[in-house]
Protein backbone atom coordinates (compact mmCIF):
# COMPACT_ATOMS: atom_id res chain seq x y z
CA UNK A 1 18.20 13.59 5.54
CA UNK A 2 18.03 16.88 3.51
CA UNK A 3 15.90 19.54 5.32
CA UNK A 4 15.03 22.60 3.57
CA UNK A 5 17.98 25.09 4.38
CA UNK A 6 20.75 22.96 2.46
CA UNK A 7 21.87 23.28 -0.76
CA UNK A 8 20.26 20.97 -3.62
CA UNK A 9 23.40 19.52 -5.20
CA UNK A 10 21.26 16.67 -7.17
CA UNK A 11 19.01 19.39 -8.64
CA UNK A 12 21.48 22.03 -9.56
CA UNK A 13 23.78 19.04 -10.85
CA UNK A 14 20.99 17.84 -13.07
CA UNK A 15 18.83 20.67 -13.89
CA UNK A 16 21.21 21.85 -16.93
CA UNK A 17 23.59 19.44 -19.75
CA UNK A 18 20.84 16.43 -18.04
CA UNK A 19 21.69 14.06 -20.72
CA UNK A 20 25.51 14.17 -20.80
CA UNK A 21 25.96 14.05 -16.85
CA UNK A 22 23.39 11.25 -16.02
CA UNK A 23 22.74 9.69 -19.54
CA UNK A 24 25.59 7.76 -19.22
CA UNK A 25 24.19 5.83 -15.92
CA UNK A 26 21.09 3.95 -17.42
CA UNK A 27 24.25 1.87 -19.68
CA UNK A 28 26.16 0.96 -16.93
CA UNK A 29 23.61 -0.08 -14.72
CA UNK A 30 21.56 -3.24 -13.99
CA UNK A 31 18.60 -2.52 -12.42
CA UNK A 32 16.58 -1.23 -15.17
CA UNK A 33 15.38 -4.59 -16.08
CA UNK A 34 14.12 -5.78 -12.73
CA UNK A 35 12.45 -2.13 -11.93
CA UNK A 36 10.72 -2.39 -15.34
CA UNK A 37 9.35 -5.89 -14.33
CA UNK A 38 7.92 -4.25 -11.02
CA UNK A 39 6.50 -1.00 -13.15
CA UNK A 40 5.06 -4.05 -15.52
CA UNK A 41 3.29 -5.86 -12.52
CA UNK A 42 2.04 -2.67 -11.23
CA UNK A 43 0.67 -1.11 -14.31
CA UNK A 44 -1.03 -4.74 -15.49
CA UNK A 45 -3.12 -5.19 -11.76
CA UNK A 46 -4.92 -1.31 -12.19
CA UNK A 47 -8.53 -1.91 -12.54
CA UNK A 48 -9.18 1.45 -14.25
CA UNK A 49 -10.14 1.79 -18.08
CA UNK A 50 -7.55 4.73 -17.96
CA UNK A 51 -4.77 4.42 -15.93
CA UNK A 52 -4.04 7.75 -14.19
CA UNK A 53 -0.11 8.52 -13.11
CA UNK A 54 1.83 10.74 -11.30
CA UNK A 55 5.32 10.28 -12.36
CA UNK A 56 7.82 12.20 -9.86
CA UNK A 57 11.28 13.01 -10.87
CA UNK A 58 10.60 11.57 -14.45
CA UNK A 59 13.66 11.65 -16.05
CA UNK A 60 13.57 10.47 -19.61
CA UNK A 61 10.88 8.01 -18.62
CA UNK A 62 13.06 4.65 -20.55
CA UNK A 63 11.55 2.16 -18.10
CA UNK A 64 8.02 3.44 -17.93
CA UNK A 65 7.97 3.39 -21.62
CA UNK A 66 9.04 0.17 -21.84
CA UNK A 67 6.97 -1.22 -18.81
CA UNK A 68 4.18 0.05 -20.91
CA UNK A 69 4.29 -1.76 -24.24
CA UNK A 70 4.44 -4.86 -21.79
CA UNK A 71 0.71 -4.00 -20.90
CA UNK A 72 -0.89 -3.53 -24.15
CA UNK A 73 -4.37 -3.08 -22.73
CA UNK A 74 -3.47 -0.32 -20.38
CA UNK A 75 -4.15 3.39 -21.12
CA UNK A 76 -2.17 5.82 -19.68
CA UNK A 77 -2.50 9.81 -18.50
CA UNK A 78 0.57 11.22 -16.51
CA UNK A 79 1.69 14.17 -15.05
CA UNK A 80 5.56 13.99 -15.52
CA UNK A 81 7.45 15.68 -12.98
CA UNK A 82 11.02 17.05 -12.96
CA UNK A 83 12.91 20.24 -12.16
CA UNK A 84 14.76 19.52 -15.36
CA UNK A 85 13.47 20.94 -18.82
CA UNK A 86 15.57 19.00 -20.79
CA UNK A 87 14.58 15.76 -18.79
CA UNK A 88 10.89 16.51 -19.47
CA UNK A 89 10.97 17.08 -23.53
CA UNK A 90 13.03 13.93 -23.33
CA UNK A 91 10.10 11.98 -21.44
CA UNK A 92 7.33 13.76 -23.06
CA UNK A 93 8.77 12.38 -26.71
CA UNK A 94 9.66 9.12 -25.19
CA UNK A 95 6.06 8.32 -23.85
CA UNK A 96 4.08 10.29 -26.90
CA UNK A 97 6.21 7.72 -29.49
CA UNK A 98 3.47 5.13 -28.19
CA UNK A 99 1.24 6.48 -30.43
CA UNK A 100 3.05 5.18 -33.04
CA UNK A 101 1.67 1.68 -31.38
CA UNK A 102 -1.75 2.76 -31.44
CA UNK A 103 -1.61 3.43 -27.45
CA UNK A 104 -3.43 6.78 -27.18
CA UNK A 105 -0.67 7.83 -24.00
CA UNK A 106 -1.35 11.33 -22.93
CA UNK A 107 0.75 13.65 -21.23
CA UNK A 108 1.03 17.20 -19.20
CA UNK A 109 3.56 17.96 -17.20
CA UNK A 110 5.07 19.99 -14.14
CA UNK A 111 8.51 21.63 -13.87
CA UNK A 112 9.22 21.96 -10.02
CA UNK A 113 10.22 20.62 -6.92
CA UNK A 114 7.97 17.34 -5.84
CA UNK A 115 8.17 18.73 -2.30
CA UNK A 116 5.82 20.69 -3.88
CA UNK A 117 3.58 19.01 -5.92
CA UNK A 118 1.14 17.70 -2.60
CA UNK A 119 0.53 21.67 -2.21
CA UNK A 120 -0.93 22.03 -5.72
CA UNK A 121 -5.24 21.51 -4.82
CA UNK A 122 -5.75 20.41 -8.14
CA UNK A 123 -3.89 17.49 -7.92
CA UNK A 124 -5.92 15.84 -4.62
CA UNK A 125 -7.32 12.80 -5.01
CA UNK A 126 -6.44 12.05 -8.77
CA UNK A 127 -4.20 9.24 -9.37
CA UNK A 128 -4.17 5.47 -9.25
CA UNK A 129 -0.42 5.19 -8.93
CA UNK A 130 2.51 7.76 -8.06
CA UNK A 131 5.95 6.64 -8.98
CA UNK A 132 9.26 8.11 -7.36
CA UNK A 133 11.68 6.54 -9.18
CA UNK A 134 15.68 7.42 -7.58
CA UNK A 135 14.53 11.22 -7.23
CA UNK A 136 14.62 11.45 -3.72
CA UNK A 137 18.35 11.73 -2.64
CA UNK A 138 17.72 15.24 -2.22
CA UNK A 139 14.26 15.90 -1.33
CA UNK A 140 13.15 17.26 2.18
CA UNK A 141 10.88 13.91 2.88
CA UNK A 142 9.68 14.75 6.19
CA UNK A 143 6.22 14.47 5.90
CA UNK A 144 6.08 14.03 2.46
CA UNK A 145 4.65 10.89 1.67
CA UNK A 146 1.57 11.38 4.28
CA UNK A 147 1.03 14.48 1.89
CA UNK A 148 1.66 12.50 -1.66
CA UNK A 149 -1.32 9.34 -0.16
CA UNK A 150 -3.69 12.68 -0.70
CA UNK A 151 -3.09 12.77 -4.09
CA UNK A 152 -3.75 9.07 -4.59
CA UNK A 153 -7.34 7.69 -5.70
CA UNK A 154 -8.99 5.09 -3.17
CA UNK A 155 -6.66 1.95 -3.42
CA UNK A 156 -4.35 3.91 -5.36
CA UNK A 157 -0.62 2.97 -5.18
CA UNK A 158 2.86 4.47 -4.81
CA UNK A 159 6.33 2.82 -5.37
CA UNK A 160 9.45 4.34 -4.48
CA UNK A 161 12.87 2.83 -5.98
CA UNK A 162 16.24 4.01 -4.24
CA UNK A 163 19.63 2.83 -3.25
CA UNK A 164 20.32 1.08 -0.13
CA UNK A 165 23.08 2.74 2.00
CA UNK A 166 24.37 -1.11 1.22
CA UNK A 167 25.05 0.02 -2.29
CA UNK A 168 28.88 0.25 -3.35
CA UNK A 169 27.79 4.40 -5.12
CA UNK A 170 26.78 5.03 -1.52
CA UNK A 171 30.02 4.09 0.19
CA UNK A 172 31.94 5.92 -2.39
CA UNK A 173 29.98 8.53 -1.50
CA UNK A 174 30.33 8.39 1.88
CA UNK A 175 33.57 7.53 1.63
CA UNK A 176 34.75 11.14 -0.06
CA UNK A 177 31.21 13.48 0.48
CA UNK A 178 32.84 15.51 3.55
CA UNK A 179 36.11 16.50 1.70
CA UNK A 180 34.08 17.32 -1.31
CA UNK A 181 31.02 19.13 0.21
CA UNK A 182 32.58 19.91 3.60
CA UNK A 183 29.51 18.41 5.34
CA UNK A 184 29.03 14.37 6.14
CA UNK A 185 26.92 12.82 3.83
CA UNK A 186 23.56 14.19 3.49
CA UNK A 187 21.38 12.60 0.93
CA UNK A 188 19.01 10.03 1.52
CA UNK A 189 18.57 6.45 1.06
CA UNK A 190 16.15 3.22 1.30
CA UNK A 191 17.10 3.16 5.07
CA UNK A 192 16.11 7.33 5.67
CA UNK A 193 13.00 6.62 3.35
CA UNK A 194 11.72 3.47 5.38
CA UNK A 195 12.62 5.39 8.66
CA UNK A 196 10.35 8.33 7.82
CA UNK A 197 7.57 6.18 6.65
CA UNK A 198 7.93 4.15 9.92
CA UNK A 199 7.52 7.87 12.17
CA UNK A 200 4.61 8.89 9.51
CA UNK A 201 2.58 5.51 10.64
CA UNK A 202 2.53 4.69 6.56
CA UNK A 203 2.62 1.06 6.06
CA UNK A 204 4.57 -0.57 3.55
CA UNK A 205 6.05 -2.95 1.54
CA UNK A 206 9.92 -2.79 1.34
CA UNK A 207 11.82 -5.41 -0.71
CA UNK A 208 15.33 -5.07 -1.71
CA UNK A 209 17.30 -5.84 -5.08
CA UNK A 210 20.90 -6.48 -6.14
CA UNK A 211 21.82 -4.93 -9.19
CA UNK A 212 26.08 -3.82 -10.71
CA UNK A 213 27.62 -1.46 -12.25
CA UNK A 214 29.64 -2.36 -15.19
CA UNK A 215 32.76 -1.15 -15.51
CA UNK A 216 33.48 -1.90 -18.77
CA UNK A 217 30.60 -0.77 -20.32
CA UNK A 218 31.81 2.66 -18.34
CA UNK A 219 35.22 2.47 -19.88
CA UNK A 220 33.65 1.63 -23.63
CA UNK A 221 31.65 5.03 -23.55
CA UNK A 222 34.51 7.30 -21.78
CA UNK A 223 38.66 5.86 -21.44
CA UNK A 224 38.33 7.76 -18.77
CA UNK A 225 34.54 6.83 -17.77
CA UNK A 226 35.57 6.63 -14.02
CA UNK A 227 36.73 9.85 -13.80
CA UNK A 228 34.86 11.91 -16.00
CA UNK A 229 32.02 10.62 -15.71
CA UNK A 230 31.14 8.70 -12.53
CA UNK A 231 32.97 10.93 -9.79
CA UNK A 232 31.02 13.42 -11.00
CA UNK A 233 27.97 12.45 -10.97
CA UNK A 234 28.63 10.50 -7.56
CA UNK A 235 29.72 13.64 -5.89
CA UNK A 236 26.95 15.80 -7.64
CA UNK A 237 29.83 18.27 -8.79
CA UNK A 238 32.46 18.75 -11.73
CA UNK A 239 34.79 20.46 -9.61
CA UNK A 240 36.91 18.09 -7.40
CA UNK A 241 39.91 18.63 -6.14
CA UNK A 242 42.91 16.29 -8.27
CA UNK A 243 43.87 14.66 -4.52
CA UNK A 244 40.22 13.44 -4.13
CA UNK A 245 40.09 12.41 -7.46
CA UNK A 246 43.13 9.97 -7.29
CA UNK A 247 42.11 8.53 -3.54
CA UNK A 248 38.46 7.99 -5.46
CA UNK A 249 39.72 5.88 -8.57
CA UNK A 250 41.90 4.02 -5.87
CA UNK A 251 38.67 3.32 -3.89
CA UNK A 252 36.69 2.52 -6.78
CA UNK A 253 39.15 -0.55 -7.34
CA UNK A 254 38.85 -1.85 -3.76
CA UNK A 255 35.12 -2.16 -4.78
CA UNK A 256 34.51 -3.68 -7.85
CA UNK A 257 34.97 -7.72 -8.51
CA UNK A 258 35.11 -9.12 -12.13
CA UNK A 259 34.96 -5.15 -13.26
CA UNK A 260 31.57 -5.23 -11.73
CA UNK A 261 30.83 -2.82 -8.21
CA UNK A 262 27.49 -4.22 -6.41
CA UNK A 263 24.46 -2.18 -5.68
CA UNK A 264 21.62 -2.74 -3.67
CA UNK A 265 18.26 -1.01 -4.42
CA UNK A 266 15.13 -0.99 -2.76
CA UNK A 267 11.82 -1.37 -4.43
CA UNK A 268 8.80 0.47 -1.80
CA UNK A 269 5.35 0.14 -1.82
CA UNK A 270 2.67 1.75 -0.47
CA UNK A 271 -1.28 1.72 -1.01
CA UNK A 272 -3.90 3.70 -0.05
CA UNK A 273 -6.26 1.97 2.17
């Protein structure tokens, strides 16, 4: 579990050139589908004539977008959250283009760390539903989510999606993180997240998902998709050493079946009571 004295590799990684080092992952990956069906559910069940959202480590916002012209009758206002400027243009565009729909989606947003969005008094007590969607690998979560129910409405919701420690990107990670970082691995995952919710007293509902990475669909954007663009990202640095490198695409292999490599994700949900 990150605390707050270690170095933010998944911010400083992302925070600059977001689209080329993570825009590949959304094309190689399975899960959007099923988390989009979940967003769908969640989003179609919100008794409010405007739906009010806090969306936490937005990204480009793909699958809210498209959860959303699933549920034609719901009205949206988020807050978009990222430390990332080019991630929120990139989501502000993507959820504005509903207008072309007629959906009258509105949208502010914040550029800083969530750890330090509870602190803000403005946001207290506004939203229906907080999504966190695979933005917490780095976050300092102690605490955090007993802080983020304050911002929630009465019987607002939160939902948290994040990789199981189960998940074959995990184990790579694992498997290399110390050489590359010099520290074991630090980030967290479903496991840390359900741990700290346990010690917070927040009750939940935790339900895990298979999902793959496709290798092929890797190799069609990059020849070299493995290396250039997955170890990267995986180790949340361009520079690795060429040794590391080699004894990573040899791993790689010992995980994937049918040029697929399983992942397990965890979909999290909380209410406010």
């Amino acid at each position: 579990m990150k605390s707050e004295n270690k170095p933010d590799r998944y911010e400083e990684f992302y925070k600059n050139d977001w689209a080329e080092v993570y825009g590949f992952w959304h094309k190689i990956i399975t899960r959007g589908e099923h988390q989009v069906k979940m967003l769908e559910d969640v989003l179609s069940k919100i008794d409010r004539e405007i739906v009010n959202m806090l969306d936490v480590g937005c990204g480009q916002g793909d699958e809210v977008k498209e959860a959303l012209t699933r549920v034609p009758h719901a009205q949206v206002q988020i807050i978009a959250n990222d430390t990332s400027a080019e991630a929120l243009v990139w989501y502000t565009e993507n959820i504005l283009s509903l207008r072309a729909q007629n959906r009258p989606a509105r949208v502010g947003y914040v550029r800083d760390r969530l750890e330090n969005l509870p602190k803000r008094p403005l946001l207290a007590g506004t939203f229906d539903f907080i999504l966190f969607s695979h933005c917490l690998y780095s976050a300092d979560i102690n605490g955090l989510f007993n802080k983020y129910t304050k911002l929630l409405q009465d019987d607002g919701q939160m939902l948290i999606f994040l990789d199981s420690e189960k998940s074959g990107l995990k184990k790579l990670q694992k498997q290399f993180w110390d050489r590359v970082h010099g520290v074991s691995f630090d980030e967290n995952t479903a496991e840390t997240v359900i741990e700290e919710l346990n010690k917070q007293n927040i009750s939940y509902d935790a339900v895990p998902f298979s999902n793959f990475m496709d290798l092929d669909k890797l190799q069609k954007i990059d020849a070299e998709g493995i290396t250039k663009l997955l170890l990267p990202f995986a180790f949340r640095t361009q520079d690795l050493d060429r040794a590391v490198v080699e004894d990573a695409v040899a791993y790689v292999k010992t995980l994937e079946k049918d040029r697929m490599i399983e992942n397990s994700t965890y979909a999290i949900k909380i209410k406010k009571n």
